[in-house]
C-alpha atoms as a PDB file:
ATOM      1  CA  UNK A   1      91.208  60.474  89.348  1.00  0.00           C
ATOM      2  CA  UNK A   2      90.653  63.922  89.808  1.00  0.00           C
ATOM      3  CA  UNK A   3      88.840  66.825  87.797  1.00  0.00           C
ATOM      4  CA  UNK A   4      87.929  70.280  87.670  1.00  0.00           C
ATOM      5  CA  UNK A   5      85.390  72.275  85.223  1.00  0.00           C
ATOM      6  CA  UNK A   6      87.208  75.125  84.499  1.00  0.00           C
ATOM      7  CA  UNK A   7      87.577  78.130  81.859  1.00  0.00           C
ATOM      8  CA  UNK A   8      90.746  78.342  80.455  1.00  0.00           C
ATOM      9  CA  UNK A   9      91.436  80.129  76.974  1.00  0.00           C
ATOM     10  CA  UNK A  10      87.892  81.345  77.119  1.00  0.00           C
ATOM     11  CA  UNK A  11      86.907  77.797  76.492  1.00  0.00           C
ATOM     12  CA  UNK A  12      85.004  75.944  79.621  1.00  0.00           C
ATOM     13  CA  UNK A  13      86.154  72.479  79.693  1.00  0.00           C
ATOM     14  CA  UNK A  14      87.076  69.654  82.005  1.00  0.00           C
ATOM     15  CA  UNK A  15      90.626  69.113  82.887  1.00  0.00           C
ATOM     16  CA  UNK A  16      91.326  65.411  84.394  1.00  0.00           C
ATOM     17  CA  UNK A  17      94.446  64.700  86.566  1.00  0.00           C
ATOM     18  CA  UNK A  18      95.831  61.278  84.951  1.00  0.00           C
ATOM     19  CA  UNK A  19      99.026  59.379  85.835  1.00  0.00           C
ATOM     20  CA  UNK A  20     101.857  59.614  83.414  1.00  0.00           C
ATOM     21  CA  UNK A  21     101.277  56.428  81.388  1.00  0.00           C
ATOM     22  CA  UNK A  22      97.608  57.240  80.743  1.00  0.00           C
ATOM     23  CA  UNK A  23      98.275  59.839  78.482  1.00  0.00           C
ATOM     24  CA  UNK A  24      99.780  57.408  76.071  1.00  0.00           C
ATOM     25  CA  UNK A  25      98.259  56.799  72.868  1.00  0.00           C
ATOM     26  CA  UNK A  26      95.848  54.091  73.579  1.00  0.00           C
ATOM     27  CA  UNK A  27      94.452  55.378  77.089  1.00  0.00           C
ATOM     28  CA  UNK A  28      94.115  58.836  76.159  1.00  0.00           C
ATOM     29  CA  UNK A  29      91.927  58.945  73.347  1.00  0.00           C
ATOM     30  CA  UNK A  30      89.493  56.318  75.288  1.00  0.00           C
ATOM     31  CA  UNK A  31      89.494  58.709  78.320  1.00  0.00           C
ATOM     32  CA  UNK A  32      89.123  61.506  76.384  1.00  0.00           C
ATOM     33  CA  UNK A  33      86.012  60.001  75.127  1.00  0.00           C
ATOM     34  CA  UNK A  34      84.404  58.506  78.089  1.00  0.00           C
ATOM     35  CA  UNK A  35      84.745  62.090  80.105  1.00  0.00           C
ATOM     36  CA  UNK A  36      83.362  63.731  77.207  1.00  0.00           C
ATOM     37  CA  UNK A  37      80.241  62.056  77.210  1.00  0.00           C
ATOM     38  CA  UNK A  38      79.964  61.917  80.602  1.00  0.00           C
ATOM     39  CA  UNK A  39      80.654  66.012  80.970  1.00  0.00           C
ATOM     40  CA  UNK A  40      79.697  66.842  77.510  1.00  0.00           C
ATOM     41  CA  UNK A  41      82.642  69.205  77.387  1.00  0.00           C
ATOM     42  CA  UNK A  42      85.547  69.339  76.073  1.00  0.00           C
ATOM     43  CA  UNK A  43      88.455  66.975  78.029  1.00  0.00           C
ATOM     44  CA  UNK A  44      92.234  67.903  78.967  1.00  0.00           C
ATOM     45  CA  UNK A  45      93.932  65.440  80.323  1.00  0.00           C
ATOM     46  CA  UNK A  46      96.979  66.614  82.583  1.00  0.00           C
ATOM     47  CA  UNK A  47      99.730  64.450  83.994  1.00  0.00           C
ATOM     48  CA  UNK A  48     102.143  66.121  86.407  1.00  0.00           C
ATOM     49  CA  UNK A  49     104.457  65.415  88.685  1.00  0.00           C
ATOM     50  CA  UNK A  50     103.384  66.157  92.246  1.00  0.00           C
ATOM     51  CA  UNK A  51     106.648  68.163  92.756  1.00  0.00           C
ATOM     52  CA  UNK A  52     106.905  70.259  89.878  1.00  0.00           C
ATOM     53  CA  UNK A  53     103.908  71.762  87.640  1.00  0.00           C
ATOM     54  CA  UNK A  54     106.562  72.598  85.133  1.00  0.00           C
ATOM     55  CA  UNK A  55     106.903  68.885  84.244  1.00  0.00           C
ATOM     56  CA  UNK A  56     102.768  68.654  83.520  1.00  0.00           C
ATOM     57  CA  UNK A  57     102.081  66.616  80.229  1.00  0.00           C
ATOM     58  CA  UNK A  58      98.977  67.197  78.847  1.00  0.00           C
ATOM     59  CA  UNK A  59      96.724  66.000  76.061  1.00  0.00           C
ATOM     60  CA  UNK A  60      93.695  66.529  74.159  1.00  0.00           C
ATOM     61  CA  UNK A  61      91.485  66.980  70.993  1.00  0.00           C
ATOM     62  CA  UNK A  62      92.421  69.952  70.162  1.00  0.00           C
ATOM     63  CA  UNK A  63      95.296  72.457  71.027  1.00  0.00           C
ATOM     64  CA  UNK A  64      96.475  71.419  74.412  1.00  0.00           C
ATOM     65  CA  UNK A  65      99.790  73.402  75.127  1.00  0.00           C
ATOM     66  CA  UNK A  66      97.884  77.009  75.450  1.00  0.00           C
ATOM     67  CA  UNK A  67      95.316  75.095  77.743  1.00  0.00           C
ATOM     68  CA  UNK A  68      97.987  73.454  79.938  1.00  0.00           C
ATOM     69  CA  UNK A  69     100.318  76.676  80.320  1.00  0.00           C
ATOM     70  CA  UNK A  70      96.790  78.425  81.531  1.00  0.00           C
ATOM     71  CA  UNK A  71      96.070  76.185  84.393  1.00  0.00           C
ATOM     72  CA  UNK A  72      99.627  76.367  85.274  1.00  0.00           C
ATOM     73  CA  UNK A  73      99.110  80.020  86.055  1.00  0.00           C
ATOM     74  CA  UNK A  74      96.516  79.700  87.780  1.00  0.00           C
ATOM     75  CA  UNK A  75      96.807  80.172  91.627  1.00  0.00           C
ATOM     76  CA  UNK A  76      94.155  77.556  93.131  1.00  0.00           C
ATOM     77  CA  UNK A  77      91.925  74.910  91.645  1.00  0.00           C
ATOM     78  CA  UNK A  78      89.829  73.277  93.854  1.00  0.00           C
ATOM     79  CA  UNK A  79      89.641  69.490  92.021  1.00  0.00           C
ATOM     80  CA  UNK A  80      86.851  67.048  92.903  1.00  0.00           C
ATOM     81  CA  UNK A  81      87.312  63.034  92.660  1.00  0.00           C
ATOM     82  CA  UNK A  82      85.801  61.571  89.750  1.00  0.00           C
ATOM     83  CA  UNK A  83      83.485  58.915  90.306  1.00  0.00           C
ATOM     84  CA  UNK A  84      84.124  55.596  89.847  1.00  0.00           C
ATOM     85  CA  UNK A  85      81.637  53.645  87.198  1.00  0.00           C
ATOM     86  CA  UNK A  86      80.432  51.691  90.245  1.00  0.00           C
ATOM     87  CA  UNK A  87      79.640  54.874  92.092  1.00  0.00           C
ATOM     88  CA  UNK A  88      77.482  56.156  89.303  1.00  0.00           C
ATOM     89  CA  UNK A  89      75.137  53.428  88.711  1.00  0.00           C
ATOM     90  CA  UNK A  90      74.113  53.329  92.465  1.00  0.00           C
ATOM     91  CA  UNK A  91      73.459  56.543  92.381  1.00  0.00           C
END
């Protein structure tokens, strides 16, 4: 999975790159919550397909839409792979 800290909506958050069927009602909330804690920001989750931003899903705790139709517009976001559970506790 990938992620990015960004500001978008004047809010700074962390916006996670998910597959489609993550963003269904049991995974999301449960990511949602795990990134949170880990980031201790707020979480969007995006799904999109690889072709076409104008396809992106996105959920999140709070208004999602505004959030998702910013990082559309944006021209580059440089995204960093989340590490894996494993990965953190050898750390």
């Amino acid at each position: 999975m990938h992620y990015a800290v960004l500001r978008l909506c004047d809010t700074r958050l962390v916006v996670a790159l998910v597959e489609r069927w993550q963003l269904g009602l049991r995974q999301a909330p449960t990511l949602v919550e795990q990134l949170e804690k880990q980031f201790d920001l707020p979480v969007l989750l995006v799904a999109a397909d690889d072709s076409d931003w104008r396809n992106a899903k996105a959920y999140a705790e709070f208004e999602s839409e505004r959030h998702l139709y910013a990082l559309i517009s944006l021209e580059h976001v440089e995204w960093n792979e989340l590490p894996t559970n494993r990965e953190v506790e050898a750390a």
